[in-house]
N, C-alpha and C. Protein backbone atom coordinates (compact mmCIF):
# COMPACT_ATOMS: atom_id res chain seq x y z
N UNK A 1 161.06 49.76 53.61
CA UNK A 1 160.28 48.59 53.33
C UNK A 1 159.40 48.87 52.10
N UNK A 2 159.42 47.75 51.38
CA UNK A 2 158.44 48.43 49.71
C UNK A 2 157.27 47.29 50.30
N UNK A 3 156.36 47.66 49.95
CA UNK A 3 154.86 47.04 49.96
C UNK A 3 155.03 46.31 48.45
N UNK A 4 154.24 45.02 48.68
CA UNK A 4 153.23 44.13 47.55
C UNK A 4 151.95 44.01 47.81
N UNK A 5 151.27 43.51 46.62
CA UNK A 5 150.64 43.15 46.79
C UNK A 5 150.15 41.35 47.19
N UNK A 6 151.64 40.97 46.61
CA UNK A 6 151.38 39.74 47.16
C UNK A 6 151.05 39.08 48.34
N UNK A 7 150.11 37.65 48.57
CA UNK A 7 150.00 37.32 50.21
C UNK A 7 151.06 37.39 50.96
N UNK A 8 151.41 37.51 51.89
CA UNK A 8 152.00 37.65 53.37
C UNK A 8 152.83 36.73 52.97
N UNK A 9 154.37 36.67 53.01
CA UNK A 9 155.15 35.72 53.15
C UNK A 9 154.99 34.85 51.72
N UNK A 10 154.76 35.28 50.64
CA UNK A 10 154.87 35.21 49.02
C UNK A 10 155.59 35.66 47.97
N UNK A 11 156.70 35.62 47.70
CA UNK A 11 157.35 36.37 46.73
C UNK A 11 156.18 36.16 45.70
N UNK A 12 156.16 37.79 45.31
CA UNK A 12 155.46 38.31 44.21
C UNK A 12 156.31 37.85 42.73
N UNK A 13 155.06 37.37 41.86
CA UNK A 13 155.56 36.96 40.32
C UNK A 13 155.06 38.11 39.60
N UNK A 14 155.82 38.64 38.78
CA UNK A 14 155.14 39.47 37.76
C UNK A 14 155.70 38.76 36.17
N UNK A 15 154.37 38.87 35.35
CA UNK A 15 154.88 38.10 34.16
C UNK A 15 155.17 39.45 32.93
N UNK A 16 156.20 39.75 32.74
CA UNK A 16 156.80 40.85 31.40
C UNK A 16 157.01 39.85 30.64
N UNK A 17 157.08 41.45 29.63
CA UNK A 17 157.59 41.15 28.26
C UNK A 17 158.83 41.62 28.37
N UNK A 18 159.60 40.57 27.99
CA UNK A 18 161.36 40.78 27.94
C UNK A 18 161.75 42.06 26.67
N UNK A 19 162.63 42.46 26.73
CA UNK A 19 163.43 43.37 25.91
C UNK A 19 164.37 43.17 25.65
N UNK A 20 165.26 44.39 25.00
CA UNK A 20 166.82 44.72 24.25
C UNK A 20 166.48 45.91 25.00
N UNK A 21 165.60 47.44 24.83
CA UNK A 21 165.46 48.08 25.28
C UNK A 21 166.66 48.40 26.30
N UNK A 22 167.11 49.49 26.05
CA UNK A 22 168.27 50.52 26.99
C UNK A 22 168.33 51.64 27.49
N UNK A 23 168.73 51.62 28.85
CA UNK A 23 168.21 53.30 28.90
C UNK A 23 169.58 53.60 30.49
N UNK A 24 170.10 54.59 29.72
CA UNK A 24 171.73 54.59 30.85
C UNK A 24 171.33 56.10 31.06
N UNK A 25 171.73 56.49 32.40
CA UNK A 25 171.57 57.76 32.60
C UNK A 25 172.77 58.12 33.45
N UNK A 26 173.60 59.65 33.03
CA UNK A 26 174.57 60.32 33.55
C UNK A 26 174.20 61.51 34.24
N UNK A 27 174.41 61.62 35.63
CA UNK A 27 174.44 62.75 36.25
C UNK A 27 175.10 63.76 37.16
N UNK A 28 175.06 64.56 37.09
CA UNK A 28 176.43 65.29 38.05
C UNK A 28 175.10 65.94 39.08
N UNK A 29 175.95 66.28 40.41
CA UNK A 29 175.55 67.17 41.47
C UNK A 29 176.01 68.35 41.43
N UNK A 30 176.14 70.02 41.88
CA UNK A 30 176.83 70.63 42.98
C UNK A 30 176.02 70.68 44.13
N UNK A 31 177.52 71.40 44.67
CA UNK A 31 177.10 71.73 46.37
C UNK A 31 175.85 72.88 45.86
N UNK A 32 175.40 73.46 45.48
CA UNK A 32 174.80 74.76 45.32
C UNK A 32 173.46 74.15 45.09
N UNK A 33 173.16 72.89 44.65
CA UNK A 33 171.95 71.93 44.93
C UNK A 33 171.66 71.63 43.27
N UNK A 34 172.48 72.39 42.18
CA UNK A 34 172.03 71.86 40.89
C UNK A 34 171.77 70.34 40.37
N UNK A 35 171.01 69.54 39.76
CA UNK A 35 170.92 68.63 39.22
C UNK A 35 171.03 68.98 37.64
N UNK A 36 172.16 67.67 37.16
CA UNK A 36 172.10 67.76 35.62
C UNK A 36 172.41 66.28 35.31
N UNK A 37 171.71 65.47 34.41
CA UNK A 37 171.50 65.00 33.56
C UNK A 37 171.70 64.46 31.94
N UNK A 38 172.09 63.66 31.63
CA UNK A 38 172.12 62.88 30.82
C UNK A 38 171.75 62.02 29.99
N UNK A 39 170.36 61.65 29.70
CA UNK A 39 169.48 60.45 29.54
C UNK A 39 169.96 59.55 27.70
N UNK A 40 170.21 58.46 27.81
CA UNK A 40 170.41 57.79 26.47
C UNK A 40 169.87 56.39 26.38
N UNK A 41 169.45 56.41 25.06
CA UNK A 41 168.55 54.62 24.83
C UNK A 41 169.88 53.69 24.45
N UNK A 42 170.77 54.02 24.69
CA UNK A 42 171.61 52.69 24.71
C UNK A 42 173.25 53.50 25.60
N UNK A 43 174.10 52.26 25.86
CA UNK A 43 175.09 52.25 26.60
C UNK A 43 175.63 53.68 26.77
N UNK A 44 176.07 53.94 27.44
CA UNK A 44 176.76 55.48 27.37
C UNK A 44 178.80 54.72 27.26
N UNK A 45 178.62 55.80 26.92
CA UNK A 45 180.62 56.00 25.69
C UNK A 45 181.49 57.01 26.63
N UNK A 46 182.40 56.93 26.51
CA UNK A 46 183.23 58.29 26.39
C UNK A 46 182.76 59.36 25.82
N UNK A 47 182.29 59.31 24.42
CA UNK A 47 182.02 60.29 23.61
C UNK A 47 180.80 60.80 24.55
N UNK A 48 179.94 60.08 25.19
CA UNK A 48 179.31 60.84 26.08
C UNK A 48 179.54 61.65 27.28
N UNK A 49 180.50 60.88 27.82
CA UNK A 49 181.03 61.34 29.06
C UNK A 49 181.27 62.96 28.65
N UNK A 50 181.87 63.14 27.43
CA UNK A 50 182.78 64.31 26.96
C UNK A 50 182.04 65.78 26.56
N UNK A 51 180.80 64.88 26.20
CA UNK A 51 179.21 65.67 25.67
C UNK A 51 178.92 66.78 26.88
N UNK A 52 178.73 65.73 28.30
CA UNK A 52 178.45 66.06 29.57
C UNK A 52 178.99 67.14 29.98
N UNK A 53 180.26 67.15 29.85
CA UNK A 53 181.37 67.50 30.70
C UNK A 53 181.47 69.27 29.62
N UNK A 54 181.43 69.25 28.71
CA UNK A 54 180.95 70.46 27.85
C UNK A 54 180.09 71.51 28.02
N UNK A 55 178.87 70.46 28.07
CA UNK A 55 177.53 71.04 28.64
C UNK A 55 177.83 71.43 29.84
N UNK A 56 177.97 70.90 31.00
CA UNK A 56 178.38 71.30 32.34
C UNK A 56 179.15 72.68 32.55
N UNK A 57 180.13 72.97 31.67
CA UNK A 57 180.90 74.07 31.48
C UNK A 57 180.31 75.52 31.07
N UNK A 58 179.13 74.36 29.91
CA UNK A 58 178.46 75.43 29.48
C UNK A 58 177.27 76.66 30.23
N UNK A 59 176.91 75.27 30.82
CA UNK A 59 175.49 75.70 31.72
C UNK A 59 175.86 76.16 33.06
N UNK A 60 177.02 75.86 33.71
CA UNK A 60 177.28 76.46 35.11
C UNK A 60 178.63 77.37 34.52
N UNK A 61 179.00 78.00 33.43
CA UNK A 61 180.00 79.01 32.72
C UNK A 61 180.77 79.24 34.17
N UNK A 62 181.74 78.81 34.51
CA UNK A 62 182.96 78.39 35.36
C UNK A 62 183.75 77.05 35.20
N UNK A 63 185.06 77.36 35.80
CA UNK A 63 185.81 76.00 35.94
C UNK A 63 185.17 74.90 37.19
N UNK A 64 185.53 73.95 36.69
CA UNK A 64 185.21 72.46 37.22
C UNK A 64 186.02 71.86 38.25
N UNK A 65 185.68 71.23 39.11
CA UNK A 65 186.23 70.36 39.57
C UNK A 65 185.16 69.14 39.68
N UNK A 66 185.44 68.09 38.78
CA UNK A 66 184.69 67.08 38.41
C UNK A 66 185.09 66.16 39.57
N UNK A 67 184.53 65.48 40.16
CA UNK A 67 185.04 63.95 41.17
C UNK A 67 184.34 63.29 40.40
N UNK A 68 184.71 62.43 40.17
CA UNK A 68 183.64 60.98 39.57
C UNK A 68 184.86 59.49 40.16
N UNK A 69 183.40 58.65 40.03
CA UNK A 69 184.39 57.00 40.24
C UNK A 69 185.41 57.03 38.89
N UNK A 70 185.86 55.78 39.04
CA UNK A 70 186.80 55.28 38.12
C UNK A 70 186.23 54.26 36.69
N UNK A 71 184.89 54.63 36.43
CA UNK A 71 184.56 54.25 35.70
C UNK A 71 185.11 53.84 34.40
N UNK A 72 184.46 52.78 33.62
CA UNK A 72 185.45 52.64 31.87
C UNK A 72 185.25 53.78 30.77
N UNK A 73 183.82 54.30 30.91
CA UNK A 73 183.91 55.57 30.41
C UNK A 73 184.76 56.83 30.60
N UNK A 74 184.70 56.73 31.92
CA UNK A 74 185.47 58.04 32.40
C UNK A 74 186.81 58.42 32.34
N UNK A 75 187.34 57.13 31.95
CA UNK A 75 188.99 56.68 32.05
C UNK A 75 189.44 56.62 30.09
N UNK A 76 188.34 56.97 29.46
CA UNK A 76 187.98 56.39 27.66
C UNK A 76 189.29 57.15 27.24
N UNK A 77 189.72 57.09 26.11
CA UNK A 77 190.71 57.70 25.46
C UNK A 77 190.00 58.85 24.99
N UNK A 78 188.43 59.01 24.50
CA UNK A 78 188.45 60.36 24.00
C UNK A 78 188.12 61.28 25.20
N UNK A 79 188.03 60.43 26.61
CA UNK A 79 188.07 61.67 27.86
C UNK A 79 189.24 62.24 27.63
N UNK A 80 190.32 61.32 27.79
CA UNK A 80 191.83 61.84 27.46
C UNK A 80 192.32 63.09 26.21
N UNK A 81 191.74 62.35 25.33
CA UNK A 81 191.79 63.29 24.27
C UNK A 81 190.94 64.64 24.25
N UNK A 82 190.05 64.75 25.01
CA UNK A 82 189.13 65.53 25.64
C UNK A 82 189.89 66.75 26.45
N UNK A 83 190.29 66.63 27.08
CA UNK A 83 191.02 67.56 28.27
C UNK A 83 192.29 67.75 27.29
N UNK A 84 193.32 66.54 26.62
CA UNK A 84 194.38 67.18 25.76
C UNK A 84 194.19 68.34 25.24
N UNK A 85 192.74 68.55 24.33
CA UNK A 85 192.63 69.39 23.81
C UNK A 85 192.20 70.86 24.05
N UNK A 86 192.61 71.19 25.17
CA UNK A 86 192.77 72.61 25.65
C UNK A 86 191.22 72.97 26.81
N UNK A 87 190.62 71.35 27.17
CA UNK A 87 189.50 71.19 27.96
C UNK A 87 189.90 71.85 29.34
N UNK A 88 191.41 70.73 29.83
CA UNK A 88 192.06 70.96 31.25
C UNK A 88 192.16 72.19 31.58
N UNK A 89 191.68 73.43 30.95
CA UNK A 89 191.85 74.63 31.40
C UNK A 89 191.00 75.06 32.52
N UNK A 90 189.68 74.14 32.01
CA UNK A 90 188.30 74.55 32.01
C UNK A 90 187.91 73.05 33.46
N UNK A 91 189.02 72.23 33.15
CA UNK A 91 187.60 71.08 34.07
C UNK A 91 189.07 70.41 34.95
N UNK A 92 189.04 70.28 35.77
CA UNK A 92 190.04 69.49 36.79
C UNK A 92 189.17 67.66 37.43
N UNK A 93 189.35 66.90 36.77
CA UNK A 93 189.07 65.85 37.18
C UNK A 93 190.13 65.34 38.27
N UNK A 94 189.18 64.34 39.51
CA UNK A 94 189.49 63.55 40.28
C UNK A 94 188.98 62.13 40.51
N UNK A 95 189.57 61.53 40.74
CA UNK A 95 188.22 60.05 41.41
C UNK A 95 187.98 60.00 42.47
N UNK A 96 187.35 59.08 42.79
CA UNK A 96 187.27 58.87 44.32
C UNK A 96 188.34 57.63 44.40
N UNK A 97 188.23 56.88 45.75
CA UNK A 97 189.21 55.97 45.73
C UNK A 97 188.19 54.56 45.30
N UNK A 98 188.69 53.76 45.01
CA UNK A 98 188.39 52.13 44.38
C UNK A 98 187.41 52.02 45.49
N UNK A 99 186.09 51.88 44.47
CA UNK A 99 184.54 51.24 45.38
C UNK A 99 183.78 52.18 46.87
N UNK A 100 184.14 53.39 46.83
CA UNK A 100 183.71 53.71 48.26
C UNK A 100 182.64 54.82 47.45
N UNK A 101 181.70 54.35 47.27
CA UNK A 101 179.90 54.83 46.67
C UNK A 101 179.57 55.72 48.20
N UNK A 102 179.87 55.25 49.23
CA UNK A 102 179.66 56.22 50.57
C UNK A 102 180.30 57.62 50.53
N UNK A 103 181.34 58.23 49.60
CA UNK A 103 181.63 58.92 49.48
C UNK A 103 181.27 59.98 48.24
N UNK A 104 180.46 59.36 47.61
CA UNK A 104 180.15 59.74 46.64
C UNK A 104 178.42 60.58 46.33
N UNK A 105 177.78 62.03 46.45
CA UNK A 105 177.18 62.45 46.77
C UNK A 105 176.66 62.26 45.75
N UNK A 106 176.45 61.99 44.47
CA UNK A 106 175.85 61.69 43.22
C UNK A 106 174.72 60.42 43.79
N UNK A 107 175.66 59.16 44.03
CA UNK A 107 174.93 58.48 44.98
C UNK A 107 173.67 58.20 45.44
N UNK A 108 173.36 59.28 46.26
CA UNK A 108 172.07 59.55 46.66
C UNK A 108 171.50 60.34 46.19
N UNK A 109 171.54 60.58 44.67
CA UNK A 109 170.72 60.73 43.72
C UNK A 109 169.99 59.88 43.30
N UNK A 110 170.66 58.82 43.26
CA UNK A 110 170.24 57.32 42.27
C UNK A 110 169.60 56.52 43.30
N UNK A 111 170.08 56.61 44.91
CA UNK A 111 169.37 55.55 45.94
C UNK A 111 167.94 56.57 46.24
N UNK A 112 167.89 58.34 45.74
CA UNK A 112 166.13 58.32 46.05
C UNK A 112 165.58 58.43 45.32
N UNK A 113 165.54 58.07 44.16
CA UNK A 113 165.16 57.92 42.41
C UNK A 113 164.80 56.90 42.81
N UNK A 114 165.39 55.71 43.17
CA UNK A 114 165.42 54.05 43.37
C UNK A 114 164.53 54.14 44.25
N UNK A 115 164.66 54.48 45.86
CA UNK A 115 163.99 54.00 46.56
C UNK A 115 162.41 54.88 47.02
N UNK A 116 162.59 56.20 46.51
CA UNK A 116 161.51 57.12 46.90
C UNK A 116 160.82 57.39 45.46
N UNK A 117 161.53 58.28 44.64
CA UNK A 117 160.79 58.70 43.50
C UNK A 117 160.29 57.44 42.67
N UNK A 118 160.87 56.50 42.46
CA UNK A 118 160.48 55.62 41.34
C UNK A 118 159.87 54.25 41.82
N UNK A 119 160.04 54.23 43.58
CA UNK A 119 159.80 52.81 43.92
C UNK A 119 158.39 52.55 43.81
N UNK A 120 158.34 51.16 43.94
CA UNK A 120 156.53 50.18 43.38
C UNK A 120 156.43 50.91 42.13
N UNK A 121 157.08 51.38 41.19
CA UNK A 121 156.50 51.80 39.69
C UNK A 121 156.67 50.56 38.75
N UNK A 122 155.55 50.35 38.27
CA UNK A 122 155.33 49.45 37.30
C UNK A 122 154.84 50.13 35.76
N UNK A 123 156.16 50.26 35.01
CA UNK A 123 155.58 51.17 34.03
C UNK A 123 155.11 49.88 32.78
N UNK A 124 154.49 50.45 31.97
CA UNK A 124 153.40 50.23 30.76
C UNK A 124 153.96 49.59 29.58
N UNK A 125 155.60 50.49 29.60
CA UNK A 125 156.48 50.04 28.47
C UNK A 125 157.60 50.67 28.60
N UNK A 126 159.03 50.89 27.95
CA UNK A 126 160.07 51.59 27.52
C UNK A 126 159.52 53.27 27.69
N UNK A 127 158.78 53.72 27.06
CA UNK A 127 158.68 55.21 27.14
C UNK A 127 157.90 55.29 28.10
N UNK A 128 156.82 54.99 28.62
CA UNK A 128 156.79 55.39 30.15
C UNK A 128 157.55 55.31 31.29
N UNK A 129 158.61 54.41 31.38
CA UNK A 129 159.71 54.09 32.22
C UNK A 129 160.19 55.64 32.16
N UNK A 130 160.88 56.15 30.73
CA UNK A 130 161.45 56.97 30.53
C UNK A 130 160.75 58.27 31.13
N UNK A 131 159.27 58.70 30.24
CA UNK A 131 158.78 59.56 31.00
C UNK A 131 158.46 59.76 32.29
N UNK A 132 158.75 58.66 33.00
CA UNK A 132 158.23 58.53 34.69
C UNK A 132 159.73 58.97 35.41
N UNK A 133 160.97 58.79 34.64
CA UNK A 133 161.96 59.26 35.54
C UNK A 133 162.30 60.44 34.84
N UNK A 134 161.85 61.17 33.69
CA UNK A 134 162.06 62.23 33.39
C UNK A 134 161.23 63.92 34.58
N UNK A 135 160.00 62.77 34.54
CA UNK A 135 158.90 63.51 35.99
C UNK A 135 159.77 63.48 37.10
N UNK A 136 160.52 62.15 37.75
CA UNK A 136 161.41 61.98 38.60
C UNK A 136 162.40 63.19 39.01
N UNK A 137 163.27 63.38 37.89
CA UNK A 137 164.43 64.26 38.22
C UNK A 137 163.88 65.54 37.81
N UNK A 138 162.77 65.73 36.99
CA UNK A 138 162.17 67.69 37.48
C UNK A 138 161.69 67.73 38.77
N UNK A 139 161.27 66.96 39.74
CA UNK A 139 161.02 67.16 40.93
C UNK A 139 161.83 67.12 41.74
N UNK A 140 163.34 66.40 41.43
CA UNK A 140 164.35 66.34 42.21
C UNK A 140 164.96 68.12 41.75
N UNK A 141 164.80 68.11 40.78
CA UNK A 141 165.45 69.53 40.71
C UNK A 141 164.88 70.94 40.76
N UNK A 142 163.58 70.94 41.62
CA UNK A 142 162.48 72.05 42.14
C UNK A 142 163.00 72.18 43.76
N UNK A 143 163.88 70.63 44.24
CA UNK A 143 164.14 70.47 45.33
C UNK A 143 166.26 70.78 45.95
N UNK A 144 166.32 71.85 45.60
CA UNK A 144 167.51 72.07 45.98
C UNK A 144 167.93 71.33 46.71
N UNK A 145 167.73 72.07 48.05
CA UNK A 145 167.87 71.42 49.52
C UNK A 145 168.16 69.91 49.81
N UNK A 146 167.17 69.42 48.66
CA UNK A 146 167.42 67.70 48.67
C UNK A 146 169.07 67.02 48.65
N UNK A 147 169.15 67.97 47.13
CA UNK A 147 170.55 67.45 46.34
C UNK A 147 171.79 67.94 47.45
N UNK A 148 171.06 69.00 48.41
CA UNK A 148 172.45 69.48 49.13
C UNK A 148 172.51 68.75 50.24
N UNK A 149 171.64 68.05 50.64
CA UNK A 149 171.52 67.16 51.58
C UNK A 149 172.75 65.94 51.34
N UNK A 150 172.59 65.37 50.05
CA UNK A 150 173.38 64.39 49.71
C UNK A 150 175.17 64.74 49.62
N UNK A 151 175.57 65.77 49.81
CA UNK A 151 176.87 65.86 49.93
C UNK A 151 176.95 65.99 51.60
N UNK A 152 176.49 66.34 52.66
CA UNK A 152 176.20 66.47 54.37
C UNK A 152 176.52 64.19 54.45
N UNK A 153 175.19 64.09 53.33
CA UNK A 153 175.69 62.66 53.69
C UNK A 153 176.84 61.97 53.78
N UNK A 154 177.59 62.83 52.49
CA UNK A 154 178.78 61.82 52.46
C UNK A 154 179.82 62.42 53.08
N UNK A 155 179.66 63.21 53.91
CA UNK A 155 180.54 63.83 54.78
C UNK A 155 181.94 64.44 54.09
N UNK A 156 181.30 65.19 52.96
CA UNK A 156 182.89 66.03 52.28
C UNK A 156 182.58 67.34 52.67
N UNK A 157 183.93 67.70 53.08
CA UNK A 157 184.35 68.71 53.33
C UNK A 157 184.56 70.00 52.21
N UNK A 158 183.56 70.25 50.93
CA UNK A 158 183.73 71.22 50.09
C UNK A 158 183.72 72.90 50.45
């Protein structure tokens, strides 16, 4: 349940200032409780996806087994061209099946960002938004245990 301040039985009005302002964020889990990250002021690409997936290799120096949805990024020609190029050694992609987010332990990354870390936040502007979920995910990632929680949720068998 989120609290207002509005009277009892009032949908609350808040009056903003509209934007263009963008802000897409990519993240991976492991079982081992790591959080990693992605943050960009406009749409994320393939060419990002590919950025990620590098870094990931880099920073946990082992092979991959990536699960992700079936996203339009993820499916991009330079993912393709990505792994052509001598990546697939290094990263084994899978999907999940069409729409099942219950299976997906990333997931409940984004539903306690949403509903715990970031909820009733009313930020100031664009860069406090940003800096308030940048505070967000260093506290998610002081919290191992949390992130390992979220794969128990989705009941995989790793």
């Amino acid at each position: 349940m989120i609290r207002t301040y509005a009277p009892c039985g009032e949908t609350p009005l808040l009056k903003v200032l509209q934007t263009r302002d963008h802000l897409s964020v990519m993240s991976g889990i492991t079982p081992a409780g790591h959080l990693m990250t992605l943050r960009r002021q406009k749409a994320l690409t393939g060419s990002e996806s590919t950025a990620f997936l590098r870094h990931l290799v880099w920073y946990l120096g082992r092979k991959l087994l990536v699960i992700w949805d079936g996203g339009r990024i993820h499916r991009s020609e330079e993912v393709k061209m990505f792994l052509d190029n001598g990546w697939s050694e290094y990263i084994h992609l899978e999907r999940f099946p069409t729409y099942a987010p219950e299976l997906n332990p990333d997931e409940g990354v984004w539903r306690h960002l949403k509903q715990v870390e970031l909820t009733n936040l009313c930020c100031l502007n664009f860069q406090h938004l940003c800096m308030e979920l940048d505070l967000a995910i260093r506290r998610m990632r002081r919290r191992p245990e949390l992130i390992q929680t979220f794969f128990a949720q989705a009941s995989l068998d790793l």
